[in-house]
C-alpha atoms as a PDB file:
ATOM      1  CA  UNK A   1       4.828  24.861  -2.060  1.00  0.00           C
ATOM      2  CA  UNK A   2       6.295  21.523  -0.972  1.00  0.00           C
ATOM      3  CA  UNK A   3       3.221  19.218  -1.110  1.00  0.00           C
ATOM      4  CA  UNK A   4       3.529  15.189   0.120  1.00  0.00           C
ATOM      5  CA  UNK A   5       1.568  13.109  -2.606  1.00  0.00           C
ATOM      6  CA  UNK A   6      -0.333  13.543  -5.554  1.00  0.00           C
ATOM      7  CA  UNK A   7      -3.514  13.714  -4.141  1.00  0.00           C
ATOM      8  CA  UNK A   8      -2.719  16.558  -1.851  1.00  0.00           C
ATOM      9  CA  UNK A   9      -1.285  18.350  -4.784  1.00  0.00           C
ATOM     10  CA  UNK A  10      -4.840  18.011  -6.889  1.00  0.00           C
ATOM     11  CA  UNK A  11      -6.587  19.124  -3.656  1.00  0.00           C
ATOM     12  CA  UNK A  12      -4.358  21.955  -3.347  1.00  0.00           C
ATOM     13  CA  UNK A  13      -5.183  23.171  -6.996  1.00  0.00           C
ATOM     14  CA  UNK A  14      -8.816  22.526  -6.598  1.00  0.00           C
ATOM     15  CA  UNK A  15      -8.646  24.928  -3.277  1.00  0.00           C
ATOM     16  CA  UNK A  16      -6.586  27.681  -5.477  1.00  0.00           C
ATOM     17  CA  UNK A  17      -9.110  27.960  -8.210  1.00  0.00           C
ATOM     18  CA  UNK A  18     -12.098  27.995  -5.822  1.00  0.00           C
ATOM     19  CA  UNK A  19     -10.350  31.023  -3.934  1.00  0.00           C
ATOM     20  CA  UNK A  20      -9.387  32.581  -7.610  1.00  0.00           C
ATOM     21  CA  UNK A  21     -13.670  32.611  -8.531  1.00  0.00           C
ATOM     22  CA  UNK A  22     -13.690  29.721 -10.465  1.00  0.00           C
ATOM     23  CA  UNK A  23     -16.876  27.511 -10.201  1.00  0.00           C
ATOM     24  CA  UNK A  24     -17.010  24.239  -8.706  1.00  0.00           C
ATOM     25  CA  UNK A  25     -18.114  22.396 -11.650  1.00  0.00           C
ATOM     26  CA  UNK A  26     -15.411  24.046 -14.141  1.00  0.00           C
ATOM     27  CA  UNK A  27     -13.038  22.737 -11.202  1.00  0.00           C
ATOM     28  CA  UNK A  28     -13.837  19.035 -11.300  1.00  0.00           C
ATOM     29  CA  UNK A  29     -14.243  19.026 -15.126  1.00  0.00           C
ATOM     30  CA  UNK A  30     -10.382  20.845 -14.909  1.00  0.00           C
ATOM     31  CA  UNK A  31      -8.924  18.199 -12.601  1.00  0.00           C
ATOM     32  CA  UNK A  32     -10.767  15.433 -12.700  1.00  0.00           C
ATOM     33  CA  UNK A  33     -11.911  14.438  -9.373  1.00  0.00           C
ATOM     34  CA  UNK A  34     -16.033  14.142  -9.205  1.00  0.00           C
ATOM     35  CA  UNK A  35     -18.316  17.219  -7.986  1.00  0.00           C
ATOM     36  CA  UNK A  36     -18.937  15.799  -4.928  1.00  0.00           C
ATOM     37  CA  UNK A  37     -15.288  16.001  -3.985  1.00  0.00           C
ATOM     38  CA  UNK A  38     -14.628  19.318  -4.818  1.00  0.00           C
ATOM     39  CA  UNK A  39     -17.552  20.128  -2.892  1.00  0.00           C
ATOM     40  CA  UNK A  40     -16.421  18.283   0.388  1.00  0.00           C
ATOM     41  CA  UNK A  41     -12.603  19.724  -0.300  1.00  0.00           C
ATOM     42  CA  UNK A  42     -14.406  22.979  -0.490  1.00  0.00           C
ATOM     43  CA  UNK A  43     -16.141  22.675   2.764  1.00  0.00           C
ATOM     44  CA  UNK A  44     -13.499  21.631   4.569  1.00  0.00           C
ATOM     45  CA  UNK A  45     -10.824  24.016   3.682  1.00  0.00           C
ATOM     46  CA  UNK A  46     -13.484  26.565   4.963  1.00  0.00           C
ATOM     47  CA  UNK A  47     -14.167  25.239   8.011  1.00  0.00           C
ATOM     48  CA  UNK A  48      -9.724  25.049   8.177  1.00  0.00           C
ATOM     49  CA  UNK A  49      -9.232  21.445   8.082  1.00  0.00           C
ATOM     50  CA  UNK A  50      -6.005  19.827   6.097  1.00  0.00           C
ATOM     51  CA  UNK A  51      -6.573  18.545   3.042  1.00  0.00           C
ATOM     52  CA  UNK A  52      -3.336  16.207   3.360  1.00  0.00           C
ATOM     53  CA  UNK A  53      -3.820  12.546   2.515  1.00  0.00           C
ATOM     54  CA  UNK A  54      -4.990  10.703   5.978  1.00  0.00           C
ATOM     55  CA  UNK A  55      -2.984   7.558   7.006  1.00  0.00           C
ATOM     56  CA  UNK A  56      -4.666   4.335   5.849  1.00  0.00           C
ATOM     57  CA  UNK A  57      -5.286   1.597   8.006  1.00  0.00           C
ATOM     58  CA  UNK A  58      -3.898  -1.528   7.787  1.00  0.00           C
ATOM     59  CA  UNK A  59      -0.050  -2.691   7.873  1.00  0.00           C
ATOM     60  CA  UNK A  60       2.583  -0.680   6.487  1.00  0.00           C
ATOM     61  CA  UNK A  61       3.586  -1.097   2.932  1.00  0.00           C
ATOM     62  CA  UNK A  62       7.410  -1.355   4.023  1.00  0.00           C
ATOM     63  CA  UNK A  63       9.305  -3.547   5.694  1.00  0.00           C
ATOM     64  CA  UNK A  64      11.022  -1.407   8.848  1.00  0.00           C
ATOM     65  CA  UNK A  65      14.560  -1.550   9.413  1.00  0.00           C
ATOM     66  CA  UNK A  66      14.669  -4.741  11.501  1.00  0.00           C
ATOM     67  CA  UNK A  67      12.758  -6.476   9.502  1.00  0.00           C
ATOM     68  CA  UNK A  68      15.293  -6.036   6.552  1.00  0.00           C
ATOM     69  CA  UNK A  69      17.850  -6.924   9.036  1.00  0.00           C
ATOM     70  CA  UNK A  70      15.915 -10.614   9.547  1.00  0.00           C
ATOM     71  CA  UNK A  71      15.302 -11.011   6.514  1.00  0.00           C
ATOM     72  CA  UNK A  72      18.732 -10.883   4.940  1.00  0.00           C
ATOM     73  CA  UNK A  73      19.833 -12.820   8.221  1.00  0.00           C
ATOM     74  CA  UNK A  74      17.116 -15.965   6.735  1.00  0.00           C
ATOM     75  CA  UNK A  75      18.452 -15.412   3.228  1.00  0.00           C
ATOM     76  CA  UNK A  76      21.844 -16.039   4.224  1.00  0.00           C
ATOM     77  CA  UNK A  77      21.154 -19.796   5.574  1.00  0.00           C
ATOM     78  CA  UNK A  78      19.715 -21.995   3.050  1.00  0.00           C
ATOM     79  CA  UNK A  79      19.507 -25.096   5.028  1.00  0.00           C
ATOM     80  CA  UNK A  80      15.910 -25.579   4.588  1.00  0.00           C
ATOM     81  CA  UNK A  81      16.014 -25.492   0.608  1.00  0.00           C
ATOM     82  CA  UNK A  82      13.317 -28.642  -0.828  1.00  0.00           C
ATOM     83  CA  UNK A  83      15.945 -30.628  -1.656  1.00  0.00           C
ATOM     84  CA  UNK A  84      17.533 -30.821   2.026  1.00  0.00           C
ATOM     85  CA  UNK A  85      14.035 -31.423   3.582  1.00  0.00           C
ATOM     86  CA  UNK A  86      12.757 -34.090   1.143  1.00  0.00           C
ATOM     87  CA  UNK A  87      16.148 -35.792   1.702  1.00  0.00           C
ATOM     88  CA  UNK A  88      15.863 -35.196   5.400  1.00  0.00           C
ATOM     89  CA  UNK A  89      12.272 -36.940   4.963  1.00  0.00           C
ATOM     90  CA  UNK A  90      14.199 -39.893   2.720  1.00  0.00           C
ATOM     91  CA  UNK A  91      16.529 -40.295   5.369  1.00  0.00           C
ATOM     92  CA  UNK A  92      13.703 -40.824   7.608  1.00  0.00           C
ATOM     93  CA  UNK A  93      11.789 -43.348   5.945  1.00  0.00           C
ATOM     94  CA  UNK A  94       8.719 -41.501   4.211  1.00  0.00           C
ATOM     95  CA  UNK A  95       7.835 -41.149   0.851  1.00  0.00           C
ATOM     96  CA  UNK A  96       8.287 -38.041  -0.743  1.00  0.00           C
ATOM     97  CA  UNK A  97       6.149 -38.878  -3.796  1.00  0.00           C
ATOM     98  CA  UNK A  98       3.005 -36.664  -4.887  1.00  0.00           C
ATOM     99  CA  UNK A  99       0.865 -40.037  -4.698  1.00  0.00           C
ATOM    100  CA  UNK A 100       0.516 -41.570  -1.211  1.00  0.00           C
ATOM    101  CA  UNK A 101      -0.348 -45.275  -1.212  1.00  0.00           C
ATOM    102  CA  UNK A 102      -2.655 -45.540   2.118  1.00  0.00           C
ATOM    103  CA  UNK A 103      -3.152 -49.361   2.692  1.00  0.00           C
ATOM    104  CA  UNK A 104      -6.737 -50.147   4.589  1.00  0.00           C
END
């Protein structure tokens, strides 16, 4: 059985020991997940729905191949390191100290 994730893999085994007679409670104690969740895997793999992980919202958790691609690319030129802007801003005029002196 080639199974994705973990959590597929525990559902998976929950669903095999139901089908083999064993009860729901022995199950959770077994695996660990709560009652509850054995009961709602239980329904649902008799009504023939997948037990696979769903996709979670949100952005993804890897940067895509273009991405990479930039970021290597912005790696590569340093020219905005803190020392070249806070000599850029000496060159300029302004203080780069952490205290500002504001005269009123």
């Amino acid at each position: 059985m080639n199974v994705a994730d973990h959590g597929t893999a525990i559902r998976s085994r929950a669903i095999a020991m139901l089908e083999a007679g064993v009860s729901q409670k022995d199950v959770a104690l077994k695996l660990g997940p709560g009652l509850c969740s054995i009961k709602r895997w239980w329904a649902a793999a008799k009504c023939g729905h997948s037990l696979d992980t769903k996709a979670t919202s949100g952005h993804p958790k890897t940067l895509n191949r273009a991405a990479k691609i930039v970021l290597a690319k912005s790696l590569e030129k340093r020219k905005h390191s803190t020392r070249n802007i806070a000599k850029c801003i000496a060159e300029k005029g302004y203080s780069t100290s952490p205290r500002l002196s504001i005269d009123i």
